[in-house]
C-alpha atoms as a PDB file:
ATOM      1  CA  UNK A   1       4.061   8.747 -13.351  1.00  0.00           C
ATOM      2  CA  UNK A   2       1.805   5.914 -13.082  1.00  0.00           C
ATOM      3  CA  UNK A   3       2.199   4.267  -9.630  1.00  0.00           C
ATOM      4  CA  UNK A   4      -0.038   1.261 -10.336  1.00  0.00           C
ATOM      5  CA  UNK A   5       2.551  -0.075 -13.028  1.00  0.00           C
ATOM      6  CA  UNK A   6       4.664  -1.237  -9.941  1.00  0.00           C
ATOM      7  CA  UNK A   7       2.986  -4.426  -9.664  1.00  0.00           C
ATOM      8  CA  UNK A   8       3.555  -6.543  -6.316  1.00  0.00           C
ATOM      9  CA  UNK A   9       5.539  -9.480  -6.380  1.00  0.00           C
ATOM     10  CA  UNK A  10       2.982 -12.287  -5.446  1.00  0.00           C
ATOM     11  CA  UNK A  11      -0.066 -10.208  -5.880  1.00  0.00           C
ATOM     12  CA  UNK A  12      -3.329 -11.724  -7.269  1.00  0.00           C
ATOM     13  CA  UNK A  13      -4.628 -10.761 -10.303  1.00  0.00           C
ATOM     14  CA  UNK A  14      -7.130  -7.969  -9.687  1.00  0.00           C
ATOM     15  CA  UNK A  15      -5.846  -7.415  -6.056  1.00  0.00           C
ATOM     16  CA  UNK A  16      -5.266  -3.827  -5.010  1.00  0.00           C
ATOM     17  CA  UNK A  17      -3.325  -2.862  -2.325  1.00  0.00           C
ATOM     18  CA  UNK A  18      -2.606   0.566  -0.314  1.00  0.00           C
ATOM     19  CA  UNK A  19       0.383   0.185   2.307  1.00  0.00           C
ATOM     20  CA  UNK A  20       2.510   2.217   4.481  1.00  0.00           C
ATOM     21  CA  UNK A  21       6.120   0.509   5.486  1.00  0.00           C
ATOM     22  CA  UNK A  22       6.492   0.753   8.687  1.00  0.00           C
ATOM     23  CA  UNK A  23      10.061  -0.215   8.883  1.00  0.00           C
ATOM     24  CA  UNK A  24      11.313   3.030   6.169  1.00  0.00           C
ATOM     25  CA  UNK A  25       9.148   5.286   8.885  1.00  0.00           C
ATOM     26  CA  UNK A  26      11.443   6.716  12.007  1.00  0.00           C
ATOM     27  CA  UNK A  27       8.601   7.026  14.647  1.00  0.00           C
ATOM     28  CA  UNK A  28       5.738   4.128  13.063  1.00  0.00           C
ATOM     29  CA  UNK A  29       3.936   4.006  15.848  1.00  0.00           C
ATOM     30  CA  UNK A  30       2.693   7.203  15.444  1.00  0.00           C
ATOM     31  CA  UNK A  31       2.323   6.496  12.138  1.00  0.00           C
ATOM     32  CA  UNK A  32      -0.345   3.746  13.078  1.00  0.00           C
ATOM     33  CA  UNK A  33      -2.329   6.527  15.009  1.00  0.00           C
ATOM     34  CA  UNK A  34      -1.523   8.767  12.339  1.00  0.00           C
ATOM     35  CA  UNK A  35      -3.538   6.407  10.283  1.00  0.00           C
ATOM     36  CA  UNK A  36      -6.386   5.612  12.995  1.00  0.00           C
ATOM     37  CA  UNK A  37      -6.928   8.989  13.043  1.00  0.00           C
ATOM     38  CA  UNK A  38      -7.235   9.619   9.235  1.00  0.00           C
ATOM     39  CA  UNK A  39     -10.053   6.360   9.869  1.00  0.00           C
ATOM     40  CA  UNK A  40      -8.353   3.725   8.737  1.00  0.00           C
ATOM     41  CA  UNK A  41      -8.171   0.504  10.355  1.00  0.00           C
ATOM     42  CA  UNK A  42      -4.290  -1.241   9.459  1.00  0.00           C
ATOM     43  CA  UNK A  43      -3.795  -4.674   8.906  1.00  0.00           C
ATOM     44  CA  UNK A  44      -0.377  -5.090  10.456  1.00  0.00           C
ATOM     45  CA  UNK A  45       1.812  -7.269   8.109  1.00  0.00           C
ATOM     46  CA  UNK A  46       5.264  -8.579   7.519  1.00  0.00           C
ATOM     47  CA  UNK A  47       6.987  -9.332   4.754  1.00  0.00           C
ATOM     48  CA  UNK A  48      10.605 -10.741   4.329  1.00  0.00           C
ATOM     49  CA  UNK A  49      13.080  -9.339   1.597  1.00  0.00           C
ATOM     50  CA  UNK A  50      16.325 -10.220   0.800  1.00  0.00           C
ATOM     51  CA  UNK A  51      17.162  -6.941   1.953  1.00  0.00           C
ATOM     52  CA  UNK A  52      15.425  -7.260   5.435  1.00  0.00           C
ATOM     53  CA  UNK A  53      11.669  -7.781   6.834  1.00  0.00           C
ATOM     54  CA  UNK A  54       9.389  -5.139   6.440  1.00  0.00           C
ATOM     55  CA  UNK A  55       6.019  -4.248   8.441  1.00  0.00           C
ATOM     56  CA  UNK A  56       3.521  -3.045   6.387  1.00  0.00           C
ATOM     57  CA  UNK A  57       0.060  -1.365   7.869  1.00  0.00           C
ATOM     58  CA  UNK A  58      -1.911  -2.257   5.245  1.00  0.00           C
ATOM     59  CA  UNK A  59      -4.628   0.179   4.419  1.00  0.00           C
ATOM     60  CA  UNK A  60      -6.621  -1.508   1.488  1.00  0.00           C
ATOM     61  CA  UNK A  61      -6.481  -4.855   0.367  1.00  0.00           C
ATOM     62  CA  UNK A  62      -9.613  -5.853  -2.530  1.00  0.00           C
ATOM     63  CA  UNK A  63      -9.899  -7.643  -5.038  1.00  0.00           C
ATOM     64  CA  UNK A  64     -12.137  -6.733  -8.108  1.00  0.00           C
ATOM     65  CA  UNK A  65     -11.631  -6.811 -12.044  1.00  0.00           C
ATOM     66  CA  UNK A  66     -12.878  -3.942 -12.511  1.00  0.00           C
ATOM     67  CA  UNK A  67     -10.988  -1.110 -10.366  1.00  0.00           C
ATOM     68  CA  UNK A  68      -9.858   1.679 -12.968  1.00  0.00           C
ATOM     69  CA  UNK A  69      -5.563   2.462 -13.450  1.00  0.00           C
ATOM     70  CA  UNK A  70      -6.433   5.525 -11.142  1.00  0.00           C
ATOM     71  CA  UNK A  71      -7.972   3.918  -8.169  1.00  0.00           C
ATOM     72  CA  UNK A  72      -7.484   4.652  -4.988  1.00  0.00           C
ATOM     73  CA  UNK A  73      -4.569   7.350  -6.724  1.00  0.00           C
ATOM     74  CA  UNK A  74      -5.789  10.199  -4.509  1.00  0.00           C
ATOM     75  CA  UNK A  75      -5.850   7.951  -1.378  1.00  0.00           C
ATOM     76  CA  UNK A  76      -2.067   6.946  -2.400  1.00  0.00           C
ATOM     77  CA  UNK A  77      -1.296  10.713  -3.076  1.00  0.00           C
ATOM     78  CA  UNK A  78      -2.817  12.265   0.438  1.00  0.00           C
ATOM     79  CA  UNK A  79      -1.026   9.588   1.875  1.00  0.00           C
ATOM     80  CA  UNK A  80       2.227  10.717   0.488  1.00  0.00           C
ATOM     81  CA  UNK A  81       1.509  14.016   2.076  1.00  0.00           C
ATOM     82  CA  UNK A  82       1.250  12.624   5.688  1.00  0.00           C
ATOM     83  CA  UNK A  83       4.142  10.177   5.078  1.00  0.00           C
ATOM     84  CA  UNK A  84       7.338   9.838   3.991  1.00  0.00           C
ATOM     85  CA  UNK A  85       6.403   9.122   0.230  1.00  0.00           C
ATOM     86  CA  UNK A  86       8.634   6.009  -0.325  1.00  0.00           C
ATOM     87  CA  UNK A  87       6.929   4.708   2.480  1.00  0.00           C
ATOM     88  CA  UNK A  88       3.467   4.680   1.154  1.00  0.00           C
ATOM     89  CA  UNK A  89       2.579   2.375  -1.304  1.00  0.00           C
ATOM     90  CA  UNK A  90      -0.041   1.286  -3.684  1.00  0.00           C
ATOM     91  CA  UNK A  91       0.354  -1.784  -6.090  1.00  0.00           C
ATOM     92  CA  UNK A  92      -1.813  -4.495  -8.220  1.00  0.00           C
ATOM     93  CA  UNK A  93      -1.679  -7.149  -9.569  1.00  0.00           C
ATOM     94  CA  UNK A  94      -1.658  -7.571 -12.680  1.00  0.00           C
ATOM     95  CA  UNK A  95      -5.043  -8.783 -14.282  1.00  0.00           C
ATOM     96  CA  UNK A  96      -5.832 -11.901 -16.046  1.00  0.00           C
ATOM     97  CA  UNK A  97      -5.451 -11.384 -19.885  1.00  0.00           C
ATOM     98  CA  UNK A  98      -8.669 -12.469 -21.792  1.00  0.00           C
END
């Protein structure tokens, strides 16, 4: 399975981005400690769905041409074993074609 072919709606091309959804999570703000304690730093954002808003901590946010299809894969997957796994998420967007 190759989670960075679920591209982000609205995402730049180039733009990475590691999340966890807050709102999927039953206790999130110990999730957000959780996360200080693992050292990282969450930006806390929202983001409104048909379906509902959603906070997102986001983790990693960059932008770069050159990351590689498996970048920042085994942050996503130890991630997915501190979190509810459809709560974590890591999507792109898709790069400019040449």
């Amino acid at each position: 399975m190759s989670v960075l072919n679920c591209m982000k709606p609205g995402a730049k091309p180039g733009q990475m981005l590691l999340a966890v959804d807050l709102s999927v999570l039953t206790q999130p703000e110990a999730a957000i400690a959780r996360l200080d304690a693992l050292g990282y730093a969450p930006d806390i954002r929202h983001v409104a769905y048909t379906t509902g808003v959603h906070v997102f901590a986001v983790l990693k946010d960059e932008t770069s041409s050159v990351h590689t299809d498996d970048y920042l894969l085994d942050e996503w997957t130890q991630l997915c074993t501190e979190f509810e796994p459809q709560a974590v998420h890591l999507w792109r967007g898709q790069a400019a074609a040449l």
